[in-house]
C-alpha atoms as a PDB file:
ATOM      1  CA  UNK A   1      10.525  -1.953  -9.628  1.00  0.00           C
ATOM      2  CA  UNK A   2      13.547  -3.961 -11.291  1.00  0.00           C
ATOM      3  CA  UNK A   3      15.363  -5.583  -8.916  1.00  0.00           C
ATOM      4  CA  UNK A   4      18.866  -6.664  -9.987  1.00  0.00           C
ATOM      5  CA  UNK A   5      20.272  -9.871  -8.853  1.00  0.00           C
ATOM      6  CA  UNK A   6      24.195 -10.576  -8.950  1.00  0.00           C
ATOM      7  CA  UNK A   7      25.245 -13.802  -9.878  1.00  0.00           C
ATOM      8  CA  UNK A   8      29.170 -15.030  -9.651  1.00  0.00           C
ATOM      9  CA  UNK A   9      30.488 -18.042  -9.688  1.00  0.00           C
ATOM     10  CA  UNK A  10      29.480 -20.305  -7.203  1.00  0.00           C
ATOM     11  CA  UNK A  11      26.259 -17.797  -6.066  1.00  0.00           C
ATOM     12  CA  UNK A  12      24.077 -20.207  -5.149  1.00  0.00           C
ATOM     13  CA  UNK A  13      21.174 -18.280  -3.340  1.00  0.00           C
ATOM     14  CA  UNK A  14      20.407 -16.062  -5.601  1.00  0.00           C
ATOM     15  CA  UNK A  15      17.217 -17.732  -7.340  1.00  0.00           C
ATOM     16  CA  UNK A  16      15.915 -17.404  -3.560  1.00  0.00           C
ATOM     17  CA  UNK A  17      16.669 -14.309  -4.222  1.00  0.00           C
ATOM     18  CA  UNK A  18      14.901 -13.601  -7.103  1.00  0.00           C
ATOM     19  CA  UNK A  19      11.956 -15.744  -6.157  1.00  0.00           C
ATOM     20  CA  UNK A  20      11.225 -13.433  -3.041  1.00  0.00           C
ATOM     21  CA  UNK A  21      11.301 -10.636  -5.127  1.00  0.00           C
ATOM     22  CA  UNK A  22       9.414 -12.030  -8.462  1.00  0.00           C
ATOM     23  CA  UNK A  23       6.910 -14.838  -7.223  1.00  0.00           C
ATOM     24  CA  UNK A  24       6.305 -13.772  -3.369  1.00  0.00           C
ATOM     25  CA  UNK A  25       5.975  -9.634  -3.862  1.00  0.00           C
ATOM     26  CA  UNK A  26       5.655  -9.222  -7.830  1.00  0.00           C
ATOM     27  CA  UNK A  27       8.243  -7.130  -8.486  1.00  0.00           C
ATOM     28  CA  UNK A  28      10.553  -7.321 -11.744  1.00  0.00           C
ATOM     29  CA  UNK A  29      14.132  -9.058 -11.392  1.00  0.00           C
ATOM     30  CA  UNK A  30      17.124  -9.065 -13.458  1.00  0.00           C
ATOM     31  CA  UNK A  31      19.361 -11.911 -13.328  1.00  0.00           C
ATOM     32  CA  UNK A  32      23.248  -9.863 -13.712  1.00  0.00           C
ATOM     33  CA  UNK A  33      26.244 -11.839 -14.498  1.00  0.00           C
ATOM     34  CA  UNK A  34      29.222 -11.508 -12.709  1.00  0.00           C
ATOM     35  CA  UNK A  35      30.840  -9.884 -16.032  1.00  0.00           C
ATOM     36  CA  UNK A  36      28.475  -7.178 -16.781  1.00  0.00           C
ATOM     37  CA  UNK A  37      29.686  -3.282 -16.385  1.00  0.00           C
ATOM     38  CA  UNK A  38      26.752  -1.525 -16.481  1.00  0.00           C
ATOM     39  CA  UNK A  39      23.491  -1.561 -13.907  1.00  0.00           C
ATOM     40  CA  UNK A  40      21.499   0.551 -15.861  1.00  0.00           C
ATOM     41  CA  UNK A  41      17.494   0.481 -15.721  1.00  0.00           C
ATOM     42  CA  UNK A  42      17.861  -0.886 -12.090  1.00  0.00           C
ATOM     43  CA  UNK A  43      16.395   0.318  -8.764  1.00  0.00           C
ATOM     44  CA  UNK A  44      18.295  -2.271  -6.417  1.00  0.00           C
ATOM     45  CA  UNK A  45      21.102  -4.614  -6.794  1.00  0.00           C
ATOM     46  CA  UNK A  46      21.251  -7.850  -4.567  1.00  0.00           C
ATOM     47  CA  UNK A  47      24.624  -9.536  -3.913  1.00  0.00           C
ATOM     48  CA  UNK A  48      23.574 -13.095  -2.998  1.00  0.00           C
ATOM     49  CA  UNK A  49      25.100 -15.909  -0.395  1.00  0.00           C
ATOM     50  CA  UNK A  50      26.941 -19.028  -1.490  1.00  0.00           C
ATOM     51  CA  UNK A  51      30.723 -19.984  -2.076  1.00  0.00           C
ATOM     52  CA  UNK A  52      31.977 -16.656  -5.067  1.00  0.00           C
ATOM     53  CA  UNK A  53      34.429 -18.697  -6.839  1.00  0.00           C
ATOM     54  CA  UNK A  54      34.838 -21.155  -4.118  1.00  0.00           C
ATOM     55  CA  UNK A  55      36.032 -18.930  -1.691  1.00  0.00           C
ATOM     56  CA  UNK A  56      39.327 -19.287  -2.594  1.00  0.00           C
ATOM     57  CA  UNK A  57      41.653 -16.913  -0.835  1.00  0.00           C
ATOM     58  CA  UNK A  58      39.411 -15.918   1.914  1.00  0.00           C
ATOM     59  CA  UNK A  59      35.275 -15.231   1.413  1.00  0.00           C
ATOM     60  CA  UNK A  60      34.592 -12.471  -1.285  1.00  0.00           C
ATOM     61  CA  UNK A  61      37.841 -11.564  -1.764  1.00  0.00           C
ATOM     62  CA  UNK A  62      37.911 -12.765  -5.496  1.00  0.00           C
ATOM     63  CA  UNK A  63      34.700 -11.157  -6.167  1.00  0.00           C
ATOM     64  CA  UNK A  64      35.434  -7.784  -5.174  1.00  0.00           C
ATOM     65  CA  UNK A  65      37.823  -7.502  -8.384  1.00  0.00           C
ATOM     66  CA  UNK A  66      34.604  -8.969 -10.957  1.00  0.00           C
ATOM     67  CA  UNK A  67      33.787  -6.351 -13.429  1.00  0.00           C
ATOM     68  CA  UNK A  68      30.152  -5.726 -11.841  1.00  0.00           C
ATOM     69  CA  UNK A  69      31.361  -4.676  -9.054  1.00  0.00           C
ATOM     70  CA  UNK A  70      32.732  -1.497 -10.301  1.00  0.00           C
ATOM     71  CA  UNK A  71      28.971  -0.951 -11.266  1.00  0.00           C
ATOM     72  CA  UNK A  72      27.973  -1.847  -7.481  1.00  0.00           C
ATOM     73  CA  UNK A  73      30.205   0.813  -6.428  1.00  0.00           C
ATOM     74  CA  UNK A  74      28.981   3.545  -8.469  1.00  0.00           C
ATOM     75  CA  UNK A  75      25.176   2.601  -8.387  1.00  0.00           C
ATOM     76  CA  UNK A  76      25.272   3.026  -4.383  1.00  0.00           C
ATOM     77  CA  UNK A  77      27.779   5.770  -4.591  1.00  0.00           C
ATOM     78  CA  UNK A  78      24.477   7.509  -6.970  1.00  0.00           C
ATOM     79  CA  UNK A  79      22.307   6.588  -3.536  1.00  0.00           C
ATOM     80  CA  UNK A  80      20.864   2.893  -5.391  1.00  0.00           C
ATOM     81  CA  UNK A  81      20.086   0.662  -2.646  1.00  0.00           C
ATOM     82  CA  UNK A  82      21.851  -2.338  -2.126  1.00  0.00           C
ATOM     83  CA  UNK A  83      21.919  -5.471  -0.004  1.00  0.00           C
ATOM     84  CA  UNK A  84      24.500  -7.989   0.480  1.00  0.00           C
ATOM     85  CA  UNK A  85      23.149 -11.555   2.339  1.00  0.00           C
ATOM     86  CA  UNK A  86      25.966 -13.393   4.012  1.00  0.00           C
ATOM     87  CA  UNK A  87      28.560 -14.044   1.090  1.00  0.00           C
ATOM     88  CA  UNK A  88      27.086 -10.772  -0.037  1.00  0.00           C
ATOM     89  CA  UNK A  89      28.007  -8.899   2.727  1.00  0.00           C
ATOM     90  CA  UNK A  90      31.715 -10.481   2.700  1.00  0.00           C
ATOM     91  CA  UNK A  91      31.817  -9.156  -0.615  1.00  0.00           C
ATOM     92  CA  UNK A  92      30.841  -5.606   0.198  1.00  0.00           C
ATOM     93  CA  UNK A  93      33.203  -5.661   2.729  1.00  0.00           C
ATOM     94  CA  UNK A  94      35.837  -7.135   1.228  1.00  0.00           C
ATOM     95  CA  UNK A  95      35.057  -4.358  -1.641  1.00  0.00           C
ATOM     96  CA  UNK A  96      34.685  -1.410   0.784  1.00  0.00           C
ATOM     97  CA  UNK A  97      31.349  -0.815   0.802  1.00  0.00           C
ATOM     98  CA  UNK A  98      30.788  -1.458   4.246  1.00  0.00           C
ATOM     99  CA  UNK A  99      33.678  -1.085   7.093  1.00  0.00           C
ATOM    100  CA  UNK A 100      35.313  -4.120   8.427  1.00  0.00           C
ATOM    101  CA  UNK A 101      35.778  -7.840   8.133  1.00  0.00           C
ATOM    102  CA  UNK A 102      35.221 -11.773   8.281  1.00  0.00           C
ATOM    103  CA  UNK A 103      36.469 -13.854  10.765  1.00  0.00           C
ATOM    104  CA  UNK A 104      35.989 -17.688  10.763  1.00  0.00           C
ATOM    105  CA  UNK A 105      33.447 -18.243  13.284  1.00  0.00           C
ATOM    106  CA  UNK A 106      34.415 -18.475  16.793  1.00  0.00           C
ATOM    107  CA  UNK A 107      33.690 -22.137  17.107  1.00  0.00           C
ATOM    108  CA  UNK A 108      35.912 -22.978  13.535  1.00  0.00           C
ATOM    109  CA  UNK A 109      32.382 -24.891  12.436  1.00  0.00           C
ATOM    110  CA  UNK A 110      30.172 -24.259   9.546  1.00  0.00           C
ATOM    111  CA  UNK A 111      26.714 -23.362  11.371  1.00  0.00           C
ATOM    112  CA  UNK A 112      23.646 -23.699   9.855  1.00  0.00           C
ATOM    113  CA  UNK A 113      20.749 -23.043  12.132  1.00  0.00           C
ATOM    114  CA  UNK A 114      17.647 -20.355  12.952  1.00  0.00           C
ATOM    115  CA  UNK A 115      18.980 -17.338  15.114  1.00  0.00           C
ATOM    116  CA  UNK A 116      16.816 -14.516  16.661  1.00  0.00           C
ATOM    117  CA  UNK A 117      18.174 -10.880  15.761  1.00  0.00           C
ATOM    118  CA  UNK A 118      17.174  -7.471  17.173  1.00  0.00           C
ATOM    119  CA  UNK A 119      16.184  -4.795  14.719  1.00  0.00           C
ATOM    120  CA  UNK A 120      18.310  -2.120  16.067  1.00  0.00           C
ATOM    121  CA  UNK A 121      18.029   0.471  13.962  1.00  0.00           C
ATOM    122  CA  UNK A 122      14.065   0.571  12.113  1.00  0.00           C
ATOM    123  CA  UNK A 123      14.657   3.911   9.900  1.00  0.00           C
ATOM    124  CA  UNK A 124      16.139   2.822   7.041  1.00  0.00           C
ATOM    125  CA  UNK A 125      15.163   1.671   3.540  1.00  0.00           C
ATOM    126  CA  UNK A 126      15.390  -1.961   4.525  1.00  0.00           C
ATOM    127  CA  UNK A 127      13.582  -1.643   7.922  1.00  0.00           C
ATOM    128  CA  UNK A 128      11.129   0.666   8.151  1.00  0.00           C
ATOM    129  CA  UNK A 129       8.250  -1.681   7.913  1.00  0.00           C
ATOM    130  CA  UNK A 130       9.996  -3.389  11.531  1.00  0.00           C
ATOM    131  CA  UNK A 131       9.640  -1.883  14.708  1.00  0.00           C
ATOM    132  CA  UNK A 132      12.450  -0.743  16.621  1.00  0.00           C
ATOM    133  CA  UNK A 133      13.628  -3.511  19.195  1.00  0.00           C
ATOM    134  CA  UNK A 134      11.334  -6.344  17.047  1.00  0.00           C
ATOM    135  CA  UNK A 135      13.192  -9.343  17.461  1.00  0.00           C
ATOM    136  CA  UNK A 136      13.170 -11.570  14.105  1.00  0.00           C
ATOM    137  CA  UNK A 137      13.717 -15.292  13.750  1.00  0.00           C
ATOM    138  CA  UNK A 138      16.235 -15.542  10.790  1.00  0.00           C
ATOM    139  CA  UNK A 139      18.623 -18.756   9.484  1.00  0.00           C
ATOM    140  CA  UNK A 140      22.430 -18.282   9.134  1.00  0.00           C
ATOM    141  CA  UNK A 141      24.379 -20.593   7.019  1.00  0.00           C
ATOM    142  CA  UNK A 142      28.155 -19.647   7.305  1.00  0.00           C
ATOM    143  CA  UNK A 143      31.392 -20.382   8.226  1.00  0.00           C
ATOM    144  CA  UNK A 144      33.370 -16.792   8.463  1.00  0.00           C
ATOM    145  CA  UNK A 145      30.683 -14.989   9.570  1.00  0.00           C
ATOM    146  CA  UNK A 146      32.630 -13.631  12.550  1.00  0.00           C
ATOM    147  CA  UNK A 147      31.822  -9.890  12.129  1.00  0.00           C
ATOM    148  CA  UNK A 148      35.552  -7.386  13.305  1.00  0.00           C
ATOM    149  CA  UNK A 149      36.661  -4.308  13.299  1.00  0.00           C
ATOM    150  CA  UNK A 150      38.810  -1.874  15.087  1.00  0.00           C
ATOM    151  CA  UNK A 151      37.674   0.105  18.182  1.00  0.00           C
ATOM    152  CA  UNK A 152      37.339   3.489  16.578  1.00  0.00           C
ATOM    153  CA  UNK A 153      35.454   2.384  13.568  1.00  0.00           C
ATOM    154  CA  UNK A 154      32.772   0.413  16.031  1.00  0.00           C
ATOM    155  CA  UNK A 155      32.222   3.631  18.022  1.00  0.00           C
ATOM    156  CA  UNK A 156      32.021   5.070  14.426  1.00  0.00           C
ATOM    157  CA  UNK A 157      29.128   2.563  13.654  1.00  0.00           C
ATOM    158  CA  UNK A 158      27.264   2.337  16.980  1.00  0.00           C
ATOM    159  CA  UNK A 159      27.421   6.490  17.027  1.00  0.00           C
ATOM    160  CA  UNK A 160      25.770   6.331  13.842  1.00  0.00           C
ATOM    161  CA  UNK A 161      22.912   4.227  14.252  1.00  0.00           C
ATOM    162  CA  UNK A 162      24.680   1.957  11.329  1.00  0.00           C
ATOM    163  CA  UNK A 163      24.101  -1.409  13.333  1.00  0.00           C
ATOM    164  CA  UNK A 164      20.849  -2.438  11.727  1.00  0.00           C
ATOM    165  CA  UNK A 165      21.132  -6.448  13.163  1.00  0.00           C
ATOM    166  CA  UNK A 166      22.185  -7.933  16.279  1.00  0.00           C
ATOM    167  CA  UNK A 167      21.976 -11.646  17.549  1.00  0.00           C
ATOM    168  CA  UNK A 168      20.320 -11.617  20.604  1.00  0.00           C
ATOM    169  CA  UNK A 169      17.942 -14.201  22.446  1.00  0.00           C
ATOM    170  CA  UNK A 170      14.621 -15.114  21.892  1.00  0.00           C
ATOM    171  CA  UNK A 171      13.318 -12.611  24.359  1.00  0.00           C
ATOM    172  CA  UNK A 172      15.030  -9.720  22.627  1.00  0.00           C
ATOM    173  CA  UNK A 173      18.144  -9.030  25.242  1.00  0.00           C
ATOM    174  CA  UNK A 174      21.867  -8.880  23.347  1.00  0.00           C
ATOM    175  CA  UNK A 175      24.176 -11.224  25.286  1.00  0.00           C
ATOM    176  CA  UNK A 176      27.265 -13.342  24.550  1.00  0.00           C
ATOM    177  CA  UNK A 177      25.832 -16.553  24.470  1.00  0.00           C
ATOM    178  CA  UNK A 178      23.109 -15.306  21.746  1.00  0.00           C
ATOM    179  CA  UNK A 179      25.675 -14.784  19.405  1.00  0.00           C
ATOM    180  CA  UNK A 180      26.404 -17.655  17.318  1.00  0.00           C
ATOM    181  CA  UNK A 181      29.904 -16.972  15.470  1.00  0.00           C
ATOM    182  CA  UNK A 182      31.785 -14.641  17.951  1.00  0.00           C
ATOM    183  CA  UNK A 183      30.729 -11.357  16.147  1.00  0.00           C
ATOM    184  CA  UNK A 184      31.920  -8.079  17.996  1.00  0.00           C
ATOM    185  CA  UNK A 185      28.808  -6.108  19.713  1.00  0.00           C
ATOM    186  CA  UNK A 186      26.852  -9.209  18.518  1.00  0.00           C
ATOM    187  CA  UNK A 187      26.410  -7.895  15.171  1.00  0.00           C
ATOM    188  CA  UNK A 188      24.162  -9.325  12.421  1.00  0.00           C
ATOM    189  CA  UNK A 189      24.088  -6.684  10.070  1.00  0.00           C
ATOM    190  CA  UNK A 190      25.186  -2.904   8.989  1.00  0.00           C
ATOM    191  CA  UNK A 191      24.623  -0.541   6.619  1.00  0.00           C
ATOM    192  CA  UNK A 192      26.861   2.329   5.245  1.00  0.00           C
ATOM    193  CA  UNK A 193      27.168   5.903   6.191  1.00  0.00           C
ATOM    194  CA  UNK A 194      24.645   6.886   3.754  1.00  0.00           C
ATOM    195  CA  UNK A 195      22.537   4.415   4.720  1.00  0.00           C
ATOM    196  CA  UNK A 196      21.788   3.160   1.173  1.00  0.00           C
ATOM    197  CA  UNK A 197      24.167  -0.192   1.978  1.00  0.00           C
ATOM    198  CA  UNK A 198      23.184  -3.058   4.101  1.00  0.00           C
ATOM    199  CA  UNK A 199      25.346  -6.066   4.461  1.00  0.00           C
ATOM    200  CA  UNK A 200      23.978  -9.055   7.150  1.00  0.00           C
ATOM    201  CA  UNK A 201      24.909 -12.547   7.497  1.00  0.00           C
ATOM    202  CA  UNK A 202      20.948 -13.627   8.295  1.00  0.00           C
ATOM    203  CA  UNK A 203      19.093 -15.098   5.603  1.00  0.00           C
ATOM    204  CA  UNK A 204      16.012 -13.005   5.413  1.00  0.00           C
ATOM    205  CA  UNK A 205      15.210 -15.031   1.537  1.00  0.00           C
ATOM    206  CA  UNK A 206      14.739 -18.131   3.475  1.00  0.00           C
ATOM    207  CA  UNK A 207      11.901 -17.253   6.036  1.00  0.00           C
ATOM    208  CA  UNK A 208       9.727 -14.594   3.373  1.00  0.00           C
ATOM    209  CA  UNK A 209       6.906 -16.866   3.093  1.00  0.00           C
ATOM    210  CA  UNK A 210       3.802 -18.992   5.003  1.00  0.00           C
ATOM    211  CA  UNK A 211       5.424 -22.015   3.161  1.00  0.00           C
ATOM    212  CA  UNK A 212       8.354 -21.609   5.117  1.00  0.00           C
ATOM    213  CA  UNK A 213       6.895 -21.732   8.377  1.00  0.00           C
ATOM    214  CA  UNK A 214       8.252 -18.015   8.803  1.00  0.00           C
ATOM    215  CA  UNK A 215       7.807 -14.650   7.049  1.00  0.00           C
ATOM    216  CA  UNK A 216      10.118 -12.892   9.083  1.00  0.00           C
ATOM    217  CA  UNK A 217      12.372 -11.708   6.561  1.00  0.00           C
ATOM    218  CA  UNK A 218       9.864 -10.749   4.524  1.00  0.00           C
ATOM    219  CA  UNK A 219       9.059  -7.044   5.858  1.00  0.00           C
ATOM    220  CA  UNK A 220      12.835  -6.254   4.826  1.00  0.00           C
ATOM    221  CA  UNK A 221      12.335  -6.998   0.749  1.00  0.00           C
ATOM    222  CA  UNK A 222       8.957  -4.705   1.239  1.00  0.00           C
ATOM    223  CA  UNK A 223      11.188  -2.082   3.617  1.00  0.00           C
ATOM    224  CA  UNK A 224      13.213  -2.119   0.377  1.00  0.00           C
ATOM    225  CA  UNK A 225      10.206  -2.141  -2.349  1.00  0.00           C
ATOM    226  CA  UNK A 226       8.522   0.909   0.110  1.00  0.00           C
ATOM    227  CA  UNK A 227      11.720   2.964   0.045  1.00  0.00           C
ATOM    228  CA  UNK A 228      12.025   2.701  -4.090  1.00  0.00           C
ATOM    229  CA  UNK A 229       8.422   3.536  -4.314  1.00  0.00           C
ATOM    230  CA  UNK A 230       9.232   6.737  -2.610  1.00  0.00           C
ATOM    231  CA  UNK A 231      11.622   7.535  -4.214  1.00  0.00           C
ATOM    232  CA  UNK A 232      10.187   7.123  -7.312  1.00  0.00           C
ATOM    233  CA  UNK A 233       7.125   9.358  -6.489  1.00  0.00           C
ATOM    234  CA  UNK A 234       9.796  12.555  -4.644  1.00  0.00           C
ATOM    235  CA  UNK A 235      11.076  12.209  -8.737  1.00  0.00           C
ATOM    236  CA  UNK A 236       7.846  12.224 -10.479  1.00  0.00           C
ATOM    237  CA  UNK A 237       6.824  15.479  -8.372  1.00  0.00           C
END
């Protein structure tokens, strides 16, 4: 597999990125500036966290207008998979991609701590290796990571099965107090219509190996590796 990394400006997760992908599961990884038009040769594309050009205006909304992202749009609009982690998902959203928007977190802080999140949905490309209900132990680091919509579009997504993530307690139940930033319906993560999309705010890069103290996050880069492998196979036959 060659997995594609996006770097902009101010990306500054995306070496975790490419180290989950290249040194923990051996896959091949393309490092793809923020001015390239064309994805071609790729069978995923990555939009990292960190600050996209600072942030400036509100989170991803400078990105969305970079030249690779009119590549984005038409490799998952062609069914390519593709994940956007925290900035990443701001992006995608504030591309259209995925529905909705970012709030600053309720609590106007910057948090940076480990979370527990309930794998809501398990049959998709990025979590079929989970169980349905497993509750993971992920990191956020963000400070708009406030997760809104309006009412129709969340009976859109929870109708759908397109809430993949939700913050919820250690034990595995979905309260208020579990969610960290004030995210409606406590959610961590969603993923498109088509199901080929998945923006979350979790860090799954930072707990993918024993040297972390935590692998939970890495069962969603093999999901994705799985999936492509698949695919790849359905097109040979």
């Amino acid at each position: 597999m060659n997995i594609g990394v996006v770097v902009f400006p101010g990306s500054n997760c995306d070496h975790d990125c490419r180290h989950v992908f290249q040194d923990v599961l051996g896959q091949a990884v393309t490092m793809v500036w923020h001015k390239e038009a064309s994805l071609a040769g790729l069978d995923a594309v990555i939009l990292p966290g960190g600050f996209s050009y600072g942030d400036y205006l509100r989170t991803g909304a400078i990105a969305q207008f970079s030249p690779v992202m009119q590549a984005v749009k038409q490799f998952a609009g062609g069914g390519g998979l593709v994940l956007g982690i925290c900035n990443g998902f701001q992006i995608l959203l504030e591309a259209g991609l995925l529905p909705g928007a970012m709030l600053r977190n309720k609590s106007l802080h910057f948090i940076c701590r480990e979370t527990h999140v309930k794998v809501e949905n398990a049959s998709t490309p990025f979590t079929s290796l989970y169980k349905s209900g497993q509750v993971l132990k992920i990191p956020i680091a963000h400070a708009d990571g406030n997760y809104y919509t309006d009412p129709v579009t969340l009976a859109g997504l929870q109708a759908n099965a397109q809430i993949i993530f939700r913050y919820c307690r250690a034990d595995g139940k979905v309260t208020p107090e579990a969610c960290p930033n004030g995210s409606l319906d406590n959610i961590a993560g969603i993923r498109n219509a088509a199901g080929n999309v998945l923006g979350m705010m979790p860090h799954p890069e930072r707990c993918a190996e024993t040297v972390l103290g935590n692998e939970d996050g890495r069962l969603l880069f093999q999901s994705m590796i799985a999936s492509m492998e698949r695919k790849q196979l359905v097109g040979a036959g």
